[in-house]
Protein backbone atom coordinates (compact mmCIF):
# COMPACT_ATOMS: atom_id res chain seq x y z
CA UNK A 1 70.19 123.27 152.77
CA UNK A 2 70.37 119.82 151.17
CA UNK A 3 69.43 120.61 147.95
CA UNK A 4 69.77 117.32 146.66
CA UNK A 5 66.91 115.39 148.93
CA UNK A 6 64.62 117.62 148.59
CA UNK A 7 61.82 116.26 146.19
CA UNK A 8 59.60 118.69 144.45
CA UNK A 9 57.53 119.84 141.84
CA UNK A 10 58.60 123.71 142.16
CA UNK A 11 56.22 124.70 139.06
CA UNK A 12 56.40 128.96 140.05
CA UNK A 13 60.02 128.62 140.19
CA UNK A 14 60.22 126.98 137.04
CA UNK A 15 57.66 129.18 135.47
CA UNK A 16 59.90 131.84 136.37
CA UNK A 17 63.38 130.40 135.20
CA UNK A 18 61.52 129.97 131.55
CA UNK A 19 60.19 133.33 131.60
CA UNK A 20 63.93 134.84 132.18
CA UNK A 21 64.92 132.40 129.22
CA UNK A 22 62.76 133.59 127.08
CA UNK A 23 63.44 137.49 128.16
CA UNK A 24 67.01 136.54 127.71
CA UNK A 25 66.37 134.82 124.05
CA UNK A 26 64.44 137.72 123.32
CA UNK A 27 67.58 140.16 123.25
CA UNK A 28 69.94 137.67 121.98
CA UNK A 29 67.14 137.79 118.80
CA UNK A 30 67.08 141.39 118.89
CA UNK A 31 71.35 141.76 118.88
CA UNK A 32 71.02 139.35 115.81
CA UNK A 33 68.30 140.05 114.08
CA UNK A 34 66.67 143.45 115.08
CA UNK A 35 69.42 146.33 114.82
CA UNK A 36 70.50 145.94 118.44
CA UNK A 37 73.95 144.78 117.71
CA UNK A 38 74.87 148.26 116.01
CA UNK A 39 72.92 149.79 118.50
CA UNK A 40 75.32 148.68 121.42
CA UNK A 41 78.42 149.54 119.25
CA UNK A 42 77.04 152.75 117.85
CA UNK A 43 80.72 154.18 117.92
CA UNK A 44 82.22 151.26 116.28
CA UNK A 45 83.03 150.46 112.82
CA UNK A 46 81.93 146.71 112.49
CA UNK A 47 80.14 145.05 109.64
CA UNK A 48 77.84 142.86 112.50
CA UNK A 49 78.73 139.97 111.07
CA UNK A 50 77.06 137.92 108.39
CA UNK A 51 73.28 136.70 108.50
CA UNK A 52 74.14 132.40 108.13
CA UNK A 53 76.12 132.82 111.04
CA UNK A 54 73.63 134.58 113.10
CA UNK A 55 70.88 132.58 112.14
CA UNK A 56 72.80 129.30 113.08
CA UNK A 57 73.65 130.78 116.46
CA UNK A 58 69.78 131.83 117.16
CA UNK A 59 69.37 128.30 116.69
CA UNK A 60 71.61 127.05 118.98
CA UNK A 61 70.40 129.35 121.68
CA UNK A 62 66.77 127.49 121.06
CA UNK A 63 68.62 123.89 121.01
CA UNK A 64 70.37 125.38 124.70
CA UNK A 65 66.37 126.08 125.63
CA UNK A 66 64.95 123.15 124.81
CA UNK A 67 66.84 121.29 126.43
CA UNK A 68 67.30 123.12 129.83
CA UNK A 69 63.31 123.12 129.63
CA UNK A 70 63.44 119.23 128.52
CA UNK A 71 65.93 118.81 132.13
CA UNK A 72 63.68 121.09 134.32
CA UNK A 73 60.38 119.65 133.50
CA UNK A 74 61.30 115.90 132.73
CA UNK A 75 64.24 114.89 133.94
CA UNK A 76 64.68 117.35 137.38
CA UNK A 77 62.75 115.75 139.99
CA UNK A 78 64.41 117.54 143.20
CA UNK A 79 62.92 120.84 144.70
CA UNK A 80 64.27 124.27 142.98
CA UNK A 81 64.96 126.88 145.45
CA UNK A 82 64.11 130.65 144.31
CA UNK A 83 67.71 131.44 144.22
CA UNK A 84 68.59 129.03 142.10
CA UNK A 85 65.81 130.26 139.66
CA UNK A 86 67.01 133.40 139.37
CA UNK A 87 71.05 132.46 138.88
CA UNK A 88 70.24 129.60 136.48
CA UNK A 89 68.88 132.06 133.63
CA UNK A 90 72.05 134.64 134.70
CA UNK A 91 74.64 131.54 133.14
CA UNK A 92 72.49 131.14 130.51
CA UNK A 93 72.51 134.63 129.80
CA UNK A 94 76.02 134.18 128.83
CA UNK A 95 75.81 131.57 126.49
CA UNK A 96 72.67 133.52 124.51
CA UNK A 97 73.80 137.52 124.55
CA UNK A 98 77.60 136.40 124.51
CA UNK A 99 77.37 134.13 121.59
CA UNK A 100 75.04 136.58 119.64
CA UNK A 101 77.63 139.73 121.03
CA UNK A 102 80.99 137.74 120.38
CA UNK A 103 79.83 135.49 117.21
């Protein structure tokens, strides 16, 4: 496949990589903000961290967004294959839920 060469719009495979983003946002919100964080170390004796530091990494997961979605809509003018709509949000995933799990 030459990925590459291949012009396209590829609007239902971008509609879907945003949806996963926002999915994936969604629990990183909910591990800092919504009780989830304890609720995935029930057994654990952790404070959870302080509330300045999770608030500046929610918004560095929504700087991360914006600008994939600023690169996919604006700036990506070749043809996204479905695979590569589903693994994109999967690498993201780290950089949300890890940051918000390890921060």
């Amino acid at each position: 496949m030459d990925l590459y060469n291949a012009k396209g719009r590829s609007i239902p495979q971008k509609t879907m990589l945003v949806t996963l983003e926002i999915l994936i946002i969604g629990t990183s919100y909910w591990i800092l903000f919504a009780g989830g964080y304890h609720k995935i170390f029930a057994n654990t004796h952790t404070s959870g961290g302080n509330e300045t530091r999770h608030v500046i990494l929610f918004i560095f997961n929504l700087i991360i967004f914006a600008r994939m979605c600023i690169t996919i809509f604006y700036l990506l003018k070749r043809r996204i294959p479905w695979e590569e709509a589903f693994t994109i949000p999967f690498a993201f995933a780290m950089y949300y839920i890890g940051f918000a799990l390890l921060g």
